[in-house]
C-alpha atoms as a PDB file:
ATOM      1  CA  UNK A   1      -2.666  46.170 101.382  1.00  0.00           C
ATOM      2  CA  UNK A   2      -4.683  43.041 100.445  1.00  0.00           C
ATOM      3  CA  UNK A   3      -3.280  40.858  97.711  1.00  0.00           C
ATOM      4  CA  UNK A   4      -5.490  38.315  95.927  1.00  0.00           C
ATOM      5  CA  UNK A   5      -5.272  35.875  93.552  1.00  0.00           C
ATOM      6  CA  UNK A   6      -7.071  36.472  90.250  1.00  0.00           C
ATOM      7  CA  UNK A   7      -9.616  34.007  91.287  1.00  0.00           C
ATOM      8  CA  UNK A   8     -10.653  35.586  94.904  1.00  0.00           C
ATOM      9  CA  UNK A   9     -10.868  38.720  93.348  1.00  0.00           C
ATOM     10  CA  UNK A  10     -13.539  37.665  90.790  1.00  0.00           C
ATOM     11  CA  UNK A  11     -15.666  35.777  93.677  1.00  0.00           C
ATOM     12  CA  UNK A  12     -15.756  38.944  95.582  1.00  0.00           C
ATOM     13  CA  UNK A  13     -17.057  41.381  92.275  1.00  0.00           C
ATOM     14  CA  UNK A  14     -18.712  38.365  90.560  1.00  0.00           C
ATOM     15  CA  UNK A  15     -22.637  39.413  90.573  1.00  0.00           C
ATOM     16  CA  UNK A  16     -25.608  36.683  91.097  1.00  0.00           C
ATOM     17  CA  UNK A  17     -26.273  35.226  87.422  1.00  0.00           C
ATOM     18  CA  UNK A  18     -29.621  35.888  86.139  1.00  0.00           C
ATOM     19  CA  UNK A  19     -31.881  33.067  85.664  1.00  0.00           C
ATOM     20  CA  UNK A  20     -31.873  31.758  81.897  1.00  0.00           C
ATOM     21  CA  UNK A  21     -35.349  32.849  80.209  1.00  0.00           C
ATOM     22  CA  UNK A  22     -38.102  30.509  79.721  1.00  0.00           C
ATOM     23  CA  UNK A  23     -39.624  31.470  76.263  1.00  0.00           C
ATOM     24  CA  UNK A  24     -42.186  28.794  76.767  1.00  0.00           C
ATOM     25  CA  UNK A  25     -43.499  30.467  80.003  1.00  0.00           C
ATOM     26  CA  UNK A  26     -42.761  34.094  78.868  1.00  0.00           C
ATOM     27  CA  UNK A  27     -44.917  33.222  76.028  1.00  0.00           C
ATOM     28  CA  UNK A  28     -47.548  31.290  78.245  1.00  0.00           C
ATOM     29  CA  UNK A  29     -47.808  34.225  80.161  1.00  0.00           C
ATOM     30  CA  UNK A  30     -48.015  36.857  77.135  1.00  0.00           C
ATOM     31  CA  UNK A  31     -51.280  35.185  75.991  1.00  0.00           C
ATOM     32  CA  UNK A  32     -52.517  34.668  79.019  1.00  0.00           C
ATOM     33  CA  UNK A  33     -52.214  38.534  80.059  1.00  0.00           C
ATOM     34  CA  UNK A  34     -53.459  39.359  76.384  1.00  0.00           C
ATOM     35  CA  UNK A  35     -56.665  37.153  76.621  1.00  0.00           C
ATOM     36  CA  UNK A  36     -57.517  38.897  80.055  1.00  0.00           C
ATOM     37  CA  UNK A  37     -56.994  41.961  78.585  1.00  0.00           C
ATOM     38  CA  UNK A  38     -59.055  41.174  75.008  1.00  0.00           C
ATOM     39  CA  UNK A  39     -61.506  40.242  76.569  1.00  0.00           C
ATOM     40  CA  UNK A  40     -62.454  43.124  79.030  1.00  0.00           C
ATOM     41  CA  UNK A  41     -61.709  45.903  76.189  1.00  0.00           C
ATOM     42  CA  UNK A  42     -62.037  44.613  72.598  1.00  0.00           C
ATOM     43  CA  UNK A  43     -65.258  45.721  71.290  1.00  0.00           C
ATOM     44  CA  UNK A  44     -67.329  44.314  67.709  1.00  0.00           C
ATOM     45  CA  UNK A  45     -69.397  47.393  67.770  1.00  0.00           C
ATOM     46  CA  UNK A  46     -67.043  50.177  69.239  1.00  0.00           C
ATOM     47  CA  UNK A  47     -64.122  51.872  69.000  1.00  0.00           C
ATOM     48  CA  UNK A  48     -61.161  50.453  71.224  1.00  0.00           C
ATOM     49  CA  UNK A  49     -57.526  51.350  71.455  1.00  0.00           C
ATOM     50  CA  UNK A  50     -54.967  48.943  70.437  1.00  0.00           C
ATOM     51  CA  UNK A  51     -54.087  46.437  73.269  1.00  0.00           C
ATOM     52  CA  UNK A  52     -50.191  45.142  73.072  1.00  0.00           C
ATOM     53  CA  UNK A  53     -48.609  42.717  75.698  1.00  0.00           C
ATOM     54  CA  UNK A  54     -44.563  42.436  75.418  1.00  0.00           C
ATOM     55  CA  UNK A  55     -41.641  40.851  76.926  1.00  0.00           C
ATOM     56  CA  UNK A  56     -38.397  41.697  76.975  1.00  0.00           C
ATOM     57  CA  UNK A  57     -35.786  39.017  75.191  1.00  0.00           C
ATOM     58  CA  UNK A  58     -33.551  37.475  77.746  1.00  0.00           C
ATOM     59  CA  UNK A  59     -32.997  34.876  75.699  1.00  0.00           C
ATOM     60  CA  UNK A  60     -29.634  34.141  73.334  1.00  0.00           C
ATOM     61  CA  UNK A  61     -32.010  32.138  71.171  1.00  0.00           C
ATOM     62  CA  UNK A  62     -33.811  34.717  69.807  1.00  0.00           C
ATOM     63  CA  UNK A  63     -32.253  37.902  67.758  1.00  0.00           C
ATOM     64  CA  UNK A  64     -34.647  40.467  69.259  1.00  0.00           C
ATOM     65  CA  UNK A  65     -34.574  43.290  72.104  1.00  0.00           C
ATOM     66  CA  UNK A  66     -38.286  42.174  73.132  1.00  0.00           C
ATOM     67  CA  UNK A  67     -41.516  40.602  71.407  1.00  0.00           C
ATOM     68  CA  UNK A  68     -45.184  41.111  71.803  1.00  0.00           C
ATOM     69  CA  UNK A  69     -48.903  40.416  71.068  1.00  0.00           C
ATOM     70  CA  UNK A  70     -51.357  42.952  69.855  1.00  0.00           C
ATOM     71  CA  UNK A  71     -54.671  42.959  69.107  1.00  0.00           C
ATOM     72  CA  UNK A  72     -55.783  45.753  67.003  1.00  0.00           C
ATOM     73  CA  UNK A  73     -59.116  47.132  64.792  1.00  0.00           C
ATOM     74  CA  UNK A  74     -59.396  46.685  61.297  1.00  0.00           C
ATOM     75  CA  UNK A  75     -59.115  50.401  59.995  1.00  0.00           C
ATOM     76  CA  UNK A  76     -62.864  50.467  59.072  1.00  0.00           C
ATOM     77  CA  UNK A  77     -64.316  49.172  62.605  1.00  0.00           C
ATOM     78  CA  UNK A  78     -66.157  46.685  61.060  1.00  0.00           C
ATOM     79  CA  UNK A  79     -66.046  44.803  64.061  1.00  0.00           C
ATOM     80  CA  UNK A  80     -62.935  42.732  63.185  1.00  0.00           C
ATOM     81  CA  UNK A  81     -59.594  42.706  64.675  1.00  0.00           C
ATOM     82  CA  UNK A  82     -56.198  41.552  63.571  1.00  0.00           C
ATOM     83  CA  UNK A  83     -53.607  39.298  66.220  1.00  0.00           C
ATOM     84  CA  UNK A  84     -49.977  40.292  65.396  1.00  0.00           C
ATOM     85  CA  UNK A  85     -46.946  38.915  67.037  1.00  0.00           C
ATOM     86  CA  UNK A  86     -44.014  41.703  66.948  1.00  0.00           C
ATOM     87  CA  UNK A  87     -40.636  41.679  66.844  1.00  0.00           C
ATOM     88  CA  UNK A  88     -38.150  44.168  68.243  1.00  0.00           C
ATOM     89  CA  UNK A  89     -35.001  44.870  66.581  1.00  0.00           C
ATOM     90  CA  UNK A  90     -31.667  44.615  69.161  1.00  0.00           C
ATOM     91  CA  UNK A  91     -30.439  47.678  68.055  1.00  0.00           C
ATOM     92  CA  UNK A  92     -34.248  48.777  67.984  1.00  0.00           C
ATOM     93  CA  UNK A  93     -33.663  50.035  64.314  1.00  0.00           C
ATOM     94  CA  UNK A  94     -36.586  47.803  62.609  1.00  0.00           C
ATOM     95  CA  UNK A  95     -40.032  46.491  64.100  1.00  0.00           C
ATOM     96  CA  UNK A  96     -41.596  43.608  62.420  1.00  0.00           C
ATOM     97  CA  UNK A  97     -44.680  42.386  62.460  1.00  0.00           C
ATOM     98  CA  UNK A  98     -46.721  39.034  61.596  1.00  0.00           C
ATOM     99  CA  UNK A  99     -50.642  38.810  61.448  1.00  0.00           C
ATOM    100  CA  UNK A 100     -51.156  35.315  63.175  1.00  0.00           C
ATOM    101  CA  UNK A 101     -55.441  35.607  62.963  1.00  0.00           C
ATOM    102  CA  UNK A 102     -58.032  37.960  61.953  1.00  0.00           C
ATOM    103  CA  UNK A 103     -61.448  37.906  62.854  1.00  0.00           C
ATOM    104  CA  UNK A 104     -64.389  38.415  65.306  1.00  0.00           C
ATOM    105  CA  UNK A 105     -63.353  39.701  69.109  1.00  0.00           C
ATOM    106  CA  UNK A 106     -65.063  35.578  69.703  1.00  0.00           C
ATOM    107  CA  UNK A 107     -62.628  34.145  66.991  1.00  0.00           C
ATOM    108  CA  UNK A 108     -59.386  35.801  68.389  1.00  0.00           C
ATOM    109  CA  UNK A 109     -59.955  35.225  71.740  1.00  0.00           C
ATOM    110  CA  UNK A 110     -60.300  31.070  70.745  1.00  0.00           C
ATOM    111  CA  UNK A 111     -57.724  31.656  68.634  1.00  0.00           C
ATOM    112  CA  UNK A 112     -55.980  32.531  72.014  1.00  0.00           C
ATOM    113  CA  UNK A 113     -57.335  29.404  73.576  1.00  0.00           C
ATOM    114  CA  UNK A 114     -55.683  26.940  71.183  1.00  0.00           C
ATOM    115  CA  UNK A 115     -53.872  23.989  72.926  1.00  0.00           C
ATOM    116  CA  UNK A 116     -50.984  24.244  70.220  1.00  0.00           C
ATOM    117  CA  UNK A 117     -51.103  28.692  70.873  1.00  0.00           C
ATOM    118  CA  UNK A 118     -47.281  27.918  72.800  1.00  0.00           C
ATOM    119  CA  UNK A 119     -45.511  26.108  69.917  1.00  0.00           C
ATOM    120  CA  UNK A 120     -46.879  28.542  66.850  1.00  0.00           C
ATOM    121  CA  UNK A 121     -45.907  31.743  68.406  1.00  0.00           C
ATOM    122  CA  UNK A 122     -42.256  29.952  69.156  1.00  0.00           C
ATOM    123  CA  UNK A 123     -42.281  29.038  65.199  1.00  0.00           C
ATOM    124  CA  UNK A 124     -43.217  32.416  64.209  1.00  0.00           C
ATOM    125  CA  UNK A 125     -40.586  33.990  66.663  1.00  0.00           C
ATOM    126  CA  UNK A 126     -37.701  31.914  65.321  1.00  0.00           C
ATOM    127  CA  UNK A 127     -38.709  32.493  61.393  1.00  0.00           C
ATOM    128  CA  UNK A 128     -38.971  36.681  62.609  1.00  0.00           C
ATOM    129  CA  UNK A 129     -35.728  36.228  64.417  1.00  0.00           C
ATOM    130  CA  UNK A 130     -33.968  34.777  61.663  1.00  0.00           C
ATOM    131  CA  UNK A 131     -35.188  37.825  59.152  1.00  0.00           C
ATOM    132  CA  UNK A 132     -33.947  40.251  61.873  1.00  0.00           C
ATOM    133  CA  UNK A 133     -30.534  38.553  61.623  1.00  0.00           C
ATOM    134  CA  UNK A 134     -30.590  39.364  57.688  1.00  0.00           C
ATOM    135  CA  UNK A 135     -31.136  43.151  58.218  1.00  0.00           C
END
């Protein structure tokens, strides 16, 4: 029999780390893939299933299982749409939700294109995160 010290034995079970998550590029990449996405299949004049992007949390910063982007019809088609960021509770008891624009299918998607899209949705994510802590 093999005897190591409590050191060697936790080198030989200890698993790769994961990489720390980058909330700036998950985010980067969530409106990017939502843009693309908007703008092949959200409609003024026709009827359009929801479209939701989402990451998973990786994150300790945040107090959420994952987080997301939708873009959704108003309930009378009018041929307006509501952006919503969304929040995932851990224990995936509560979803929240925060309308971040409304408008035209032309108005989200520059919405989208805002140079200053990164640091709002990383405001609004720390604000939801902190609710989620209270309930």
């Amino acid at each position: 029999m093999i005897k190591l010290e409590k050191n060697e034995f936790m080198k030989v079970f200890k698993t790769q780390e994961k990489p720390k998550m980058d909330i700036n590029k998950s985010i980067v990449n969530l409106v990017n893939n939502l843009k693309q996405e908007a703008a092949n299949y959200v409609s003024d004049s026709q009827y359009y299933r929801s479209i939701d992007q989402s990451v998973r949390n990786e994150s300790d910063k945040l107090y959420c299982k994952a987080f997301g982007l939708s873009v959704e019809q108003t309930p009378d088609n009018s041929g307006r749409h509501f952006l919503s960021l969304n929040m995932l509770h851990p224990q995936m008891k509560i979803q929240t939700s925060r309308t971040l624009a409304a408008g035209s299918k032309k108005e989200i998607l520059d919405f989208l294109q805002r140079n200053d899209i990164t640091a709002l949705i990383k405001t609004n994510l720390s604000e939801m995160s902190e609710n989620l802590k209270e309930k």
